[in-house]
PDB file of N, CA and C in Angstrom:
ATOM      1  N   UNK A   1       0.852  -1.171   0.000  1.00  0.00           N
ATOM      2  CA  UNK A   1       0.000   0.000   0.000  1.00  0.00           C
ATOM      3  C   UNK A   1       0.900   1.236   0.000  1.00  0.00           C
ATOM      4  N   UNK A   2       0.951   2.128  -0.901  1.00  0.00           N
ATOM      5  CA  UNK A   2       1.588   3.257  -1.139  1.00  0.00           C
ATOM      6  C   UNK A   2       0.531   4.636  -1.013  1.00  0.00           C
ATOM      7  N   UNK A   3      -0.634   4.336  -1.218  1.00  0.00           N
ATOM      8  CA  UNK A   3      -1.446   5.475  -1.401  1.00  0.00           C
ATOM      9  C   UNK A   3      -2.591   5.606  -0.937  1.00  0.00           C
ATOM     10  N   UNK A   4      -3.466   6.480  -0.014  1.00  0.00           N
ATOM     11  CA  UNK A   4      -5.261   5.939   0.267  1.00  0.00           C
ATOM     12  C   UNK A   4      -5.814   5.709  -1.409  1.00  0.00           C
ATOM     13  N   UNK A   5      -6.838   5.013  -0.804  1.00  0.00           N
ATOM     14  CA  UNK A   5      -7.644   4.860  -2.141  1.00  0.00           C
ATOM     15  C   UNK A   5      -8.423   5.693  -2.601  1.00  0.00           C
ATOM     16  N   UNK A   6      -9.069   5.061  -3.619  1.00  0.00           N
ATOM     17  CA  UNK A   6      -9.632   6.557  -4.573  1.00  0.00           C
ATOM     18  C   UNK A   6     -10.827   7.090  -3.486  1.00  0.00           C
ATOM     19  N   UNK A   7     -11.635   6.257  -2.953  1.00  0.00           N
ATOM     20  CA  UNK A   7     -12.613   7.144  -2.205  1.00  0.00           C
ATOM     21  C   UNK A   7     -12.094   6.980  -0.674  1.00  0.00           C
ATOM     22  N   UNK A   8     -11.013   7.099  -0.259  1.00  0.00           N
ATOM     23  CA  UNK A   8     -10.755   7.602   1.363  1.00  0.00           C
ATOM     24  C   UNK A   8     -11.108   8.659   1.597  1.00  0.00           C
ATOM     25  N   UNK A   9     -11.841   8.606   2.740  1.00  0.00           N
ATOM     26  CA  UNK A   9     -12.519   9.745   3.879  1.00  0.00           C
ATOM     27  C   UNK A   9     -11.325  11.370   4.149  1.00  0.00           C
ATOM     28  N   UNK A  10     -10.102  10.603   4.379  1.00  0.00           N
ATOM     29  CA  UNK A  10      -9.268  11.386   4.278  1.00  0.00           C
ATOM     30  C   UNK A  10      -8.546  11.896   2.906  1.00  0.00           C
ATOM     31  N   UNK A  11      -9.352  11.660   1.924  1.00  0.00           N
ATOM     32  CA  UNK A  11      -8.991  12.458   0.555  1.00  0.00           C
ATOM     33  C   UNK A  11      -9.718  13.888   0.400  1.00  0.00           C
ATOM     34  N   UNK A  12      -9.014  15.008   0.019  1.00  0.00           N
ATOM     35  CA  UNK A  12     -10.052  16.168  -0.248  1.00  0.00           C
ATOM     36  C   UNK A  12     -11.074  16.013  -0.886  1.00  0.00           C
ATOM     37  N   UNK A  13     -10.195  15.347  -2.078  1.00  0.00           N
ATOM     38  CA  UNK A  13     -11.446  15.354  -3.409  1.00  0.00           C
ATOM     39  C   UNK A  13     -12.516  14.372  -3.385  1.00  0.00           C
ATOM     40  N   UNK A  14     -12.712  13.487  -2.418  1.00  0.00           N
ATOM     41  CA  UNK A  14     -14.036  12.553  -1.834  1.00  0.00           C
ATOM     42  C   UNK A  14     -15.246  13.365  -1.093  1.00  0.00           C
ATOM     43  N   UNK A  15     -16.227  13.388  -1.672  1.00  0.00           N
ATOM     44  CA  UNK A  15     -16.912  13.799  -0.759  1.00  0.00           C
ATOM     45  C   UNK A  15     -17.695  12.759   0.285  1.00  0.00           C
ATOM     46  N   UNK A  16     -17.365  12.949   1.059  1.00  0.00           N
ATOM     47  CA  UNK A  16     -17.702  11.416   2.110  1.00  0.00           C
ATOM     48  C   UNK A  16     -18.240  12.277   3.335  1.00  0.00           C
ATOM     49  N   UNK A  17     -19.923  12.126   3.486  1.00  0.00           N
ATOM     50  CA  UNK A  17     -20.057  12.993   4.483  1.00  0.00           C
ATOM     51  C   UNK A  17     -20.216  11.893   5.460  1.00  0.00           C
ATOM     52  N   UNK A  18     -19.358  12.666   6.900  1.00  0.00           N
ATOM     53  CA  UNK A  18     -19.593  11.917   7.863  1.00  0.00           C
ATOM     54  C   UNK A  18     -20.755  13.171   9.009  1.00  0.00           C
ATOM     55  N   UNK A  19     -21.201  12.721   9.835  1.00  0.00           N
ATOM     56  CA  UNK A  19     -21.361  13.502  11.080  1.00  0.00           C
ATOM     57  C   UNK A  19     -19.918  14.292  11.628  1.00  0.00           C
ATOM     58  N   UNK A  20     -20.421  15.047  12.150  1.00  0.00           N
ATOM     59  CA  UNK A  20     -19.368  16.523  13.072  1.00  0.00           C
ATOM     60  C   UNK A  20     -19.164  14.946  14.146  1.00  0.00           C
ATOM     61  N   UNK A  21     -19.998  14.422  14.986  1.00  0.00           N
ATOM     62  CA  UNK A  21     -19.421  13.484  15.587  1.00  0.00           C
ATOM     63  C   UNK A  21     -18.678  12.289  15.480  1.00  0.00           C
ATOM     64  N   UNK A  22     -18.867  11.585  14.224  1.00  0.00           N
ATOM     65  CA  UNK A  22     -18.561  10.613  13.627  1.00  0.00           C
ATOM     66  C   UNK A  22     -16.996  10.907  12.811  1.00  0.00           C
ATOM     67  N   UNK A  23     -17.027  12.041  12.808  1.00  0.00           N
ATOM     68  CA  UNK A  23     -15.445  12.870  12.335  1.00  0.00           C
ATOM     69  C   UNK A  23     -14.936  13.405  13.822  1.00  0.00           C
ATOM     70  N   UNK A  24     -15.201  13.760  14.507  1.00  0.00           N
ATOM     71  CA  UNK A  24     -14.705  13.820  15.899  1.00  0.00           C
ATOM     72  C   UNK A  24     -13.632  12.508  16.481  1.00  0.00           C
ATOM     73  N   UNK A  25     -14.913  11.601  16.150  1.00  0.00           N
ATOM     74  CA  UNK A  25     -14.588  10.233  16.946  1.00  0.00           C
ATOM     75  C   UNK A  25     -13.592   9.697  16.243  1.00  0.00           C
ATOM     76  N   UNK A  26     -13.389   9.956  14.749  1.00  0.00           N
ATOM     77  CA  UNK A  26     -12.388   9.577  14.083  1.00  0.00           C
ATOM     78  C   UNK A  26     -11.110  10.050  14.428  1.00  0.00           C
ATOM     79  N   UNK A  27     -10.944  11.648  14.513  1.00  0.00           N
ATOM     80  CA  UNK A  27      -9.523  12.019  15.202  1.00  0.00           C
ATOM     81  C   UNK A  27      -9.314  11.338  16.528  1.00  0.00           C
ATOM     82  N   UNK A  28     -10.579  11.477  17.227  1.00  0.00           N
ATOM     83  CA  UNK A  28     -10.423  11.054  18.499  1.00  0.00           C
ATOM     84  C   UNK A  28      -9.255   9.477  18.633  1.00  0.00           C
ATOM     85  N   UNK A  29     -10.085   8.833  17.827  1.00  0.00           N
ATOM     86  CA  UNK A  29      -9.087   7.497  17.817  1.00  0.00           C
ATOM     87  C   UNK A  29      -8.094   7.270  17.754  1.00  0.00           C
ATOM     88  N   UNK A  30      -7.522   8.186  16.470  1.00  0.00           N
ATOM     89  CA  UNK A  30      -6.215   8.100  15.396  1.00  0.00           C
ATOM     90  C   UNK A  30      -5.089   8.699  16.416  1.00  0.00           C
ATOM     91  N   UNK A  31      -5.819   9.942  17.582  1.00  0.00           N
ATOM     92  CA  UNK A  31      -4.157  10.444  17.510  1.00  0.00           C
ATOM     93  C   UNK A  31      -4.648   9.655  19.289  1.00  0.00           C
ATOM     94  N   UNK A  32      -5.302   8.973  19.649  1.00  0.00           N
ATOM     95  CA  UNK A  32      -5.603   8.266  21.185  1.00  0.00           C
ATOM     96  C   UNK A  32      -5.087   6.498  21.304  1.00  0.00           C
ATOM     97  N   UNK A  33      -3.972   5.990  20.340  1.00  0.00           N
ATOM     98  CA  UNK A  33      -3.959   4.864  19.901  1.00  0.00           C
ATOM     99  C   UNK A  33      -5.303   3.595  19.280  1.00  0.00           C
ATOM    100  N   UNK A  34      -5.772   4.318  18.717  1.00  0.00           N
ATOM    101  CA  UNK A  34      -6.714   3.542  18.207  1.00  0.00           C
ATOM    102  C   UNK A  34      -6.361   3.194  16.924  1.00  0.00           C
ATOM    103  N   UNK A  35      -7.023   1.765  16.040  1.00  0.00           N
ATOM    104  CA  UNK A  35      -6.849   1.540  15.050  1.00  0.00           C
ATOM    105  C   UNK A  35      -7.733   2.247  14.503  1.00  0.00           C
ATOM    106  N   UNK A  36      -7.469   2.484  13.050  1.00  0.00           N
ATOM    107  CA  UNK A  36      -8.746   2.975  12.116  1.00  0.00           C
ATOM    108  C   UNK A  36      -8.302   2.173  11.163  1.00  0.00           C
ATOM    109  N   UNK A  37      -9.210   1.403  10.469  1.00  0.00           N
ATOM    110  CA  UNK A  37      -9.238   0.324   9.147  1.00  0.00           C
ATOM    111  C   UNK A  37     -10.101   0.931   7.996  1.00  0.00           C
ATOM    112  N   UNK A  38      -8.967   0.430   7.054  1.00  0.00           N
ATOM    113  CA  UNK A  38      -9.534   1.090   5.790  1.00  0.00           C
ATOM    114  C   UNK A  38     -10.936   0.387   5.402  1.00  0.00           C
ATOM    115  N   UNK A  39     -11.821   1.523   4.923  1.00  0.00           N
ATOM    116  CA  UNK A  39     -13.343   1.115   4.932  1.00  0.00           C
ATOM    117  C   UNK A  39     -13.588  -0.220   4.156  1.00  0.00           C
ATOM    118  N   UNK A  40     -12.971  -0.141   2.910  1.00  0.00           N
ATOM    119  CA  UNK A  40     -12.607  -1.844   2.209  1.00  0.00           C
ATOM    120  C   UNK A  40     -11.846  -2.608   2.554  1.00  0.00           C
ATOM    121  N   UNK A  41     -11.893  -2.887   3.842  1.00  0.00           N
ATOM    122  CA  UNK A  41     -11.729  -4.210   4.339  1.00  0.00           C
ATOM    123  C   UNK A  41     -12.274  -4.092   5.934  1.00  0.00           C
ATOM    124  N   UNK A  42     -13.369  -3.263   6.305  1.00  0.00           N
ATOM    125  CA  UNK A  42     -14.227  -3.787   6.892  1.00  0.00           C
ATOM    126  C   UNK A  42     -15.530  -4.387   6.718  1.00  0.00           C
ATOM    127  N   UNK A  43     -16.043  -5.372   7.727  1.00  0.00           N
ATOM    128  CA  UNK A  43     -16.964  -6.036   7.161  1.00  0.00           C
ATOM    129  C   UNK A  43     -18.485  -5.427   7.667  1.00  0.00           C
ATOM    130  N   UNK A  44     -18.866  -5.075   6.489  1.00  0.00           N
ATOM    131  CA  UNK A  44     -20.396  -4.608   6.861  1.00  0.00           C
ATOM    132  C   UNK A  44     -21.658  -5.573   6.566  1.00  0.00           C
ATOM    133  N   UNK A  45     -21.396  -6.563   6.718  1.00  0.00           N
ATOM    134  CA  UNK A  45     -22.511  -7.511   6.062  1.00  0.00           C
ATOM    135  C   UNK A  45     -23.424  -7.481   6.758  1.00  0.00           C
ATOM    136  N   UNK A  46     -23.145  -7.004   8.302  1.00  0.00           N
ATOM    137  CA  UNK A  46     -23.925  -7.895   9.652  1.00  0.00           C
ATOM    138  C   UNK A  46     -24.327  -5.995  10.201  1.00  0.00           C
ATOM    139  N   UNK A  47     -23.765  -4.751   9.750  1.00  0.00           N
ATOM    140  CA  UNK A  47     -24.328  -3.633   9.978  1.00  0.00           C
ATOM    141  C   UNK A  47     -23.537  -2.428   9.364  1.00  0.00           C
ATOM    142  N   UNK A  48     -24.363  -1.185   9.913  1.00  0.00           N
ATOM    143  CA  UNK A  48     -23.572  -0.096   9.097  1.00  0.00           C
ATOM    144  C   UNK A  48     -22.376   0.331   9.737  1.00  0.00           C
ATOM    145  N   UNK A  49     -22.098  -0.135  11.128  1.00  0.00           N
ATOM    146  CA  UNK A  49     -21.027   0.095  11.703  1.00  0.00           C
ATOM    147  C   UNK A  49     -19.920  -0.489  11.084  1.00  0.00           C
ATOM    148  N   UNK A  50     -19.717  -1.742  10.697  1.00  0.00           N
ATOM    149  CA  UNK A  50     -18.507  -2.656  10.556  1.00  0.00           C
ATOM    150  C   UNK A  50     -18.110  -3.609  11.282  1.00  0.00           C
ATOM    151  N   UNK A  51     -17.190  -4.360  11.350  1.00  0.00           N
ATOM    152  CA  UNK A  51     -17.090  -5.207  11.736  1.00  0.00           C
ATOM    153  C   UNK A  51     -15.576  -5.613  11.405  1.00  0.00           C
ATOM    154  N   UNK A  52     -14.201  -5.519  12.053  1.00  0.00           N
ATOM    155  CA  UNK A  52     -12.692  -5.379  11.593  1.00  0.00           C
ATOM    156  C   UNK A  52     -12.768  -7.324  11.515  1.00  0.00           C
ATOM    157  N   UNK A  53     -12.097  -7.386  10.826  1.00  0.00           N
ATOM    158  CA  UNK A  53     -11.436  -9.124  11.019  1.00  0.00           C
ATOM    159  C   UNK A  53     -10.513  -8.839  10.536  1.00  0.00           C
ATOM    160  N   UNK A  54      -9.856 -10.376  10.500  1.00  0.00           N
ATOM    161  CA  UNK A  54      -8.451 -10.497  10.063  1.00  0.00           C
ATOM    162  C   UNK A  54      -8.004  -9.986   8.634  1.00  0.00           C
ATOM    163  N   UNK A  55      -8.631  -9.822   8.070  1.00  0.00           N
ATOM    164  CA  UNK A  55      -8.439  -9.050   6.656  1.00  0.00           C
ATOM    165  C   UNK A  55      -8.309  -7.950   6.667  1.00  0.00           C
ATOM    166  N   UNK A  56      -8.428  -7.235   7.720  1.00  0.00           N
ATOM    167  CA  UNK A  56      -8.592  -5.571   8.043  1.00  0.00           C
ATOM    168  C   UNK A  56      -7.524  -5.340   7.867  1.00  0.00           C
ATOM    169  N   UNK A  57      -7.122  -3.823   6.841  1.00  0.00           N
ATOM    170  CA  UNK A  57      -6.226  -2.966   7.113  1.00  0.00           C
ATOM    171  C   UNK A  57      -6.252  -2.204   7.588  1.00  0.00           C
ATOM    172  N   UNK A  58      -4.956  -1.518   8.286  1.00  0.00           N
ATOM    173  CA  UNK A  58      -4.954   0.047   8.477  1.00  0.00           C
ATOM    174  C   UNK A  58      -5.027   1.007   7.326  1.00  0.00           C
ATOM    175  N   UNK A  59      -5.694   2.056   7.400  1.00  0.00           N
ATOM    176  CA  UNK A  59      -6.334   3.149   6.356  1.00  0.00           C
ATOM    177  C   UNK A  59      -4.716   4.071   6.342  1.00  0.00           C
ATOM    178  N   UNK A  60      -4.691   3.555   5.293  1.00  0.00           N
ATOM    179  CA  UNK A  60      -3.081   4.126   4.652  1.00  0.00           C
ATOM    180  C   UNK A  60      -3.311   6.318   4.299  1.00  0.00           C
ATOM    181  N   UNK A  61      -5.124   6.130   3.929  1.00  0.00           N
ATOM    182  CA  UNK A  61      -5.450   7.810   4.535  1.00  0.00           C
ATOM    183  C   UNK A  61      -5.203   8.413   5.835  1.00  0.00           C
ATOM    184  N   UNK A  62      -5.477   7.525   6.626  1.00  0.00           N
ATOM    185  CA  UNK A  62      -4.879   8.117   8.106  1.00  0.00           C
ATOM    186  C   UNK A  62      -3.460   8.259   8.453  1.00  0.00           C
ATOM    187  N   UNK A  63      -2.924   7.070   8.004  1.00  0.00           N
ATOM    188  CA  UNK A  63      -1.169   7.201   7.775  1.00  0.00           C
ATOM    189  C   UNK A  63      -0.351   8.301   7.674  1.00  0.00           C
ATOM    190  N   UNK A  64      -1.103   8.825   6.226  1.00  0.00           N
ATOM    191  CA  UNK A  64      -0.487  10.266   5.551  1.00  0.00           C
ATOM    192  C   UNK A  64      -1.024  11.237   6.360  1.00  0.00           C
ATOM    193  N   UNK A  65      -2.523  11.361   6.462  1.00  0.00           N
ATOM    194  CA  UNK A  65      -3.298  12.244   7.746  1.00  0.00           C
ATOM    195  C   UNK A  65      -2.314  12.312   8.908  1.00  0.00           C
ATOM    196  N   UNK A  66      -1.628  11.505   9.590  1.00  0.00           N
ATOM    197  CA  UNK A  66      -1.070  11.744  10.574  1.00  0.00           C
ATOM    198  C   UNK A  66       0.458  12.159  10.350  1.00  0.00           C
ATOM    199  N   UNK A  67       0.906  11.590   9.274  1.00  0.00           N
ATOM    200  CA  UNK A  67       1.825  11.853   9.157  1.00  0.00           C
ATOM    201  C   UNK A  67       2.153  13.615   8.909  1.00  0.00           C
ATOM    202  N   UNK A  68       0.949  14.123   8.456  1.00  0.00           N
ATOM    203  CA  UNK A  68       1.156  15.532   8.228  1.00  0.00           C
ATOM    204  C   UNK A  68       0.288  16.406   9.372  1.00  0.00           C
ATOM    205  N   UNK A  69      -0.170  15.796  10.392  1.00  0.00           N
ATOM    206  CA  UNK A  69      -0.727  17.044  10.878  1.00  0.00           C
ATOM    207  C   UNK A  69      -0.421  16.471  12.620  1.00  0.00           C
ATOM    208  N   UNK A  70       0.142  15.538  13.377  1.00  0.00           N
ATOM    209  CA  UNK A  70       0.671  15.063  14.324  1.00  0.00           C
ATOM    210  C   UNK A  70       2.246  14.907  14.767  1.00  0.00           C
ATOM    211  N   UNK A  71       2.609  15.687  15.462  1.00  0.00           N
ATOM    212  CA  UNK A  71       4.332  15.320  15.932  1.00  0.00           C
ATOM    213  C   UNK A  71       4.596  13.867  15.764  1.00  0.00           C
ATOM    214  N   UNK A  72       5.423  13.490  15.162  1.00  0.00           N
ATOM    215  CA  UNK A  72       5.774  11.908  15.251  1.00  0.00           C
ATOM    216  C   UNK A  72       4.980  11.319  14.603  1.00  0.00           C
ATOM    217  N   UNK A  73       4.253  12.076  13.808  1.00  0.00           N
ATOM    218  CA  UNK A  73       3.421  11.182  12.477  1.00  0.00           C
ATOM    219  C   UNK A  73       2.175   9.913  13.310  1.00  0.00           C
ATOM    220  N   UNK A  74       2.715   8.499  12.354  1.00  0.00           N
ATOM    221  CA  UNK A  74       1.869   8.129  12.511  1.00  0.00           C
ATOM    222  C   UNK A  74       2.215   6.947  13.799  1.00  0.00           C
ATOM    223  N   UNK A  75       3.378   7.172  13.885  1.00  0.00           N
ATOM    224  CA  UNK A  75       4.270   6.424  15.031  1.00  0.00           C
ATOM    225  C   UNK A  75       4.493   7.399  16.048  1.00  0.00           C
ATOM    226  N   UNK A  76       3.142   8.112  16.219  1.00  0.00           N
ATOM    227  CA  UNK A  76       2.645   8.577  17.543  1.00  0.00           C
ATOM    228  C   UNK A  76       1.640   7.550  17.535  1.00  0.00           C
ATOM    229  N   UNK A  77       0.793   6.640  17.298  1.00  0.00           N
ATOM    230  CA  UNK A  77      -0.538   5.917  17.430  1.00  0.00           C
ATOM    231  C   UNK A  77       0.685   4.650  17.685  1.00  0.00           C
ATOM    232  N   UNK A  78      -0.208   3.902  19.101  1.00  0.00           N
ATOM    233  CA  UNK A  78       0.544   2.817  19.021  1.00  0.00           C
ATOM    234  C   UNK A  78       0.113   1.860  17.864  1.00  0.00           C
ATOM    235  N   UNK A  79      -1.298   1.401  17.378  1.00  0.00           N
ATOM    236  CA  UNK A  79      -1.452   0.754  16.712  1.00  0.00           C
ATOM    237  C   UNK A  79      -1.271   0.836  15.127  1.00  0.00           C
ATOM    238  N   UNK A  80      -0.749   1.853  15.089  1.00  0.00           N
ATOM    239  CA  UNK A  80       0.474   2.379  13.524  1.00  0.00           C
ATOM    240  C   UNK A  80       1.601   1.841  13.271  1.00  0.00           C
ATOM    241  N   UNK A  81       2.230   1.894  14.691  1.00  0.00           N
ATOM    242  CA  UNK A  81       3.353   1.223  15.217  1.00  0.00           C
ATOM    243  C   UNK A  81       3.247   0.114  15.249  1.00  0.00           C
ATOM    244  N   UNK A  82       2.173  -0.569  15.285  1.00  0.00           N
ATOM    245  CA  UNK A  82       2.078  -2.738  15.319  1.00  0.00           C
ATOM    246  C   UNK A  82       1.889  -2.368  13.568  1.00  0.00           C
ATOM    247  N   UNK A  83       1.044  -1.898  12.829  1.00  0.00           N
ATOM    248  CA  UNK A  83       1.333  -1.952  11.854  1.00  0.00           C
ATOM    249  C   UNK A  83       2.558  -1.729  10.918  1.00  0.00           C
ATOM    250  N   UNK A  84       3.548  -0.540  11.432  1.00  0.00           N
ATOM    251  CA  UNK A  84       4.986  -0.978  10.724  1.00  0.00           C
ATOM    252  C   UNK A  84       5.498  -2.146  11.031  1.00  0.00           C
ATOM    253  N   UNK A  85       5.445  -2.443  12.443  1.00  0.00           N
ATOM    254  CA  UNK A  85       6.342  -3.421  13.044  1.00  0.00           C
ATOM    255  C   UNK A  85       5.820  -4.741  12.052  1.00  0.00           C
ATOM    256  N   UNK A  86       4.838  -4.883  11.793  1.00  0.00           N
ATOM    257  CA  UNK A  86       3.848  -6.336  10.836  1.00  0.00           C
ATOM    258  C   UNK A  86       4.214  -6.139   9.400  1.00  0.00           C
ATOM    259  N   UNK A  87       4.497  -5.228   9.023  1.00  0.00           N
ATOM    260  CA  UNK A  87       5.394  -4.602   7.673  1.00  0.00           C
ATOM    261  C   UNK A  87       3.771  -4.218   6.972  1.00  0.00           C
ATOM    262  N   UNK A  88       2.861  -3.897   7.519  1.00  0.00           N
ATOM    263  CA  UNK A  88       1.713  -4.127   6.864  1.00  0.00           C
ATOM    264  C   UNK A  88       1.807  -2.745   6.027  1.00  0.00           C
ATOM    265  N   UNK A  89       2.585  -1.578   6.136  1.00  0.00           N
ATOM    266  CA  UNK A  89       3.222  -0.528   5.253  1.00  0.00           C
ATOM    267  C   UNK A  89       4.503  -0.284   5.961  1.00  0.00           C
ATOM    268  N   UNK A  90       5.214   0.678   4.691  1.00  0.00           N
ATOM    269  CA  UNK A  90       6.707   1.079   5.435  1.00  0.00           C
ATOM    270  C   UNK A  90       6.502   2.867   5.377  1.00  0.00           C
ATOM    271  N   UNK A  91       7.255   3.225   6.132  1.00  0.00           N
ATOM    272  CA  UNK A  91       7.635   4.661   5.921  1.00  0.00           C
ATOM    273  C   UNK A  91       7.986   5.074   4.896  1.00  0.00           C
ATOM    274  N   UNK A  92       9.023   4.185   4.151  1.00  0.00           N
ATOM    275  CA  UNK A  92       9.721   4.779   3.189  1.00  0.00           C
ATOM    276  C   UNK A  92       9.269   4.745   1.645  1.00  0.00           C
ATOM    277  N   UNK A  93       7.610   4.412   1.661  1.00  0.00           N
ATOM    278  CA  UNK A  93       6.749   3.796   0.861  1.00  0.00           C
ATOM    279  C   UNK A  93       5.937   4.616   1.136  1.00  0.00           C
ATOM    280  N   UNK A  94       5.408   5.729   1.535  1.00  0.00           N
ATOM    281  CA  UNK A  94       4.859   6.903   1.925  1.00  0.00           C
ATOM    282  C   UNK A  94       4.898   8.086   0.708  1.00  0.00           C
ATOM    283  N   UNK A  95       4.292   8.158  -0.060  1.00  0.00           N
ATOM    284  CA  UNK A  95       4.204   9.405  -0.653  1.00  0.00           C
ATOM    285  C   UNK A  95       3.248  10.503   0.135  1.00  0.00           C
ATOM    286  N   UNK A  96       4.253  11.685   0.199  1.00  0.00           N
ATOM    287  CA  UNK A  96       3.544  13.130   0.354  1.00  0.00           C
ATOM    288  C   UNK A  96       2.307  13.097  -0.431  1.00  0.00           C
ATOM    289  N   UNK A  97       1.536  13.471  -0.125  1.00  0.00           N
ATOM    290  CA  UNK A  97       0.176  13.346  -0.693  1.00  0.00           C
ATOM    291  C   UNK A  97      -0.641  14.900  -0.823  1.00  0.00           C
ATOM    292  N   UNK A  98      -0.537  15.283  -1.614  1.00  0.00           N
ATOM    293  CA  UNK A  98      -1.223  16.690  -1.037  1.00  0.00           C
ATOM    294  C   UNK A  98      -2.830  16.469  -0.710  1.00  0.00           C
ATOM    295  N   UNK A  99      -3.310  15.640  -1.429  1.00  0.00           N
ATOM    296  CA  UNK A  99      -4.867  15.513  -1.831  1.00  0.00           C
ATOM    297  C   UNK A  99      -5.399  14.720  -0.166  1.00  0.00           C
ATOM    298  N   UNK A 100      -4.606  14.522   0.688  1.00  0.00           N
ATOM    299  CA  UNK A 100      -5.268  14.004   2.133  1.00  0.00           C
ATOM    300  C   UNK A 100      -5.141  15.581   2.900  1.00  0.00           C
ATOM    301  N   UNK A 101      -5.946  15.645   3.318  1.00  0.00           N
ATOM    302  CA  UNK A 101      -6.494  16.774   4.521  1.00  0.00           C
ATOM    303  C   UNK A 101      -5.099  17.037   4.744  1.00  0.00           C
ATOM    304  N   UNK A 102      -4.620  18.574   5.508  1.00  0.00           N
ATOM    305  CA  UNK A 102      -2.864  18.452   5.987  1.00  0.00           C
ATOM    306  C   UNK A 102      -3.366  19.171   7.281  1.00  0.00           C
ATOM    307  N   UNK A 103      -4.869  19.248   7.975  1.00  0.00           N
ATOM    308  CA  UNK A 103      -5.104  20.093   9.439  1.00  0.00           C
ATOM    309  C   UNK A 103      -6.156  18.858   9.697  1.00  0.00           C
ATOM    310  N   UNK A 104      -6.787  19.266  10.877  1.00  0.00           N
ATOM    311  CA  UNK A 104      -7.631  18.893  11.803  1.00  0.00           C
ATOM    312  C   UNK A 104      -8.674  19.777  11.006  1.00  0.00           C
ATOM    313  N   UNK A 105      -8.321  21.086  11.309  1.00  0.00           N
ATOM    314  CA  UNK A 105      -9.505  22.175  10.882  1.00  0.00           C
ATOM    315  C   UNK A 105     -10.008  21.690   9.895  1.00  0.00           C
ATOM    316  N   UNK A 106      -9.069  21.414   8.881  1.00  0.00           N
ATOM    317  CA  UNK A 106      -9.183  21.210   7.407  1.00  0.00           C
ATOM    318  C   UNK A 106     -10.346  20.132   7.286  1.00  0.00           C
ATOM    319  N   UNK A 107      -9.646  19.053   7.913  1.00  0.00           N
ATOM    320  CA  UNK A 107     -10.485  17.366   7.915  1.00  0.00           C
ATOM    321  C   UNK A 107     -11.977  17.590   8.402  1.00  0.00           C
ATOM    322  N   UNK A 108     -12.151  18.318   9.641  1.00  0.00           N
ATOM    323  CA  UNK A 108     -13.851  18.588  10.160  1.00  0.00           C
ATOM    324  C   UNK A 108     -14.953  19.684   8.990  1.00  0.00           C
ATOM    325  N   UNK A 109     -14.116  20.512   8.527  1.00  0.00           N
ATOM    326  CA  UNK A 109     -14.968  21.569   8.195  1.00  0.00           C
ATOM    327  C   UNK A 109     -15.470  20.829   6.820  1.00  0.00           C
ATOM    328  N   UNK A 110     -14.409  20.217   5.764  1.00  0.00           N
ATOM    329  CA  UNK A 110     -14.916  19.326   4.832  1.00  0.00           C
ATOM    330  C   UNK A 110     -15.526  18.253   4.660  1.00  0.00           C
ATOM    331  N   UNK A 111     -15.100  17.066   5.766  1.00  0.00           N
ATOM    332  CA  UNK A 111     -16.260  15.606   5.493  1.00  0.00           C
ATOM    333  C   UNK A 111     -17.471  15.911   6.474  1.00  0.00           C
ATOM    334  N   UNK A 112     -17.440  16.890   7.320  1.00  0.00           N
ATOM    335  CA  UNK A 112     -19.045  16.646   8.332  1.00  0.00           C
ATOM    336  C   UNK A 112     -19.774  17.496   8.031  1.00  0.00           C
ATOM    337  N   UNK A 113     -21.016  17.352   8.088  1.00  0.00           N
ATOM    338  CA  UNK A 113     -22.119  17.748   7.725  1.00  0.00           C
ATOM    339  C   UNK A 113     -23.283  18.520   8.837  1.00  0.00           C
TER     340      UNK A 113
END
């Protein structure tokens, strides 16, 4: 994984409306060690929430998201950190991205509604 995908939450050019809370809860996670999994490969069969299994990735949008708007990137989140450590992405496989959010401000005022 080198890049979010075409419709990540954390892309500008997606319009993906979430709730003011539901985008809250999202920073809330990302910079509080929480995982966030990329939306295609959670399982929604059973609801609209999801459902992570073993197929779950980490959202390579949050990656870059953190990497640009958190001290210590994304290896401030411990569970970023089990994900390098699993090789499940590398740092050095990271493209600058302009098209992911580069604030907080930025990320709330555009996906919530």
């Amino acid at each position: 994984m080198k890049q979010p995908c075409k419709d990540c939450p954390f892309r500008k050019s997606v319009a993906y409306p979430l709730s003011l809370e539901k985008a809250h809860d999202i920073l809330q996670a990302i910079t509080h060690d929480k995982a966030f999994h990329c939306h295609k490969t959670v399982d929604y069969s059973d609801s609209h929430e999801g459902r992570i299994t073993s197929e779950s990735k980490l959202c390579f949008g949050a990656v870059l998201f953190l990497e640009n708007t958190v001290r210590g990137g994304c290896r401030s989140n411990v569970m970023f950190r089990f994900g390098l450590m699993r090789k499940e992405f590398r740092l050095d496989d990271l493209r600058q991205d302009e098209s992911v959010y580069q604030s907080f401000e930025e990320f709330l005022e555009e996906v919530s509604y």
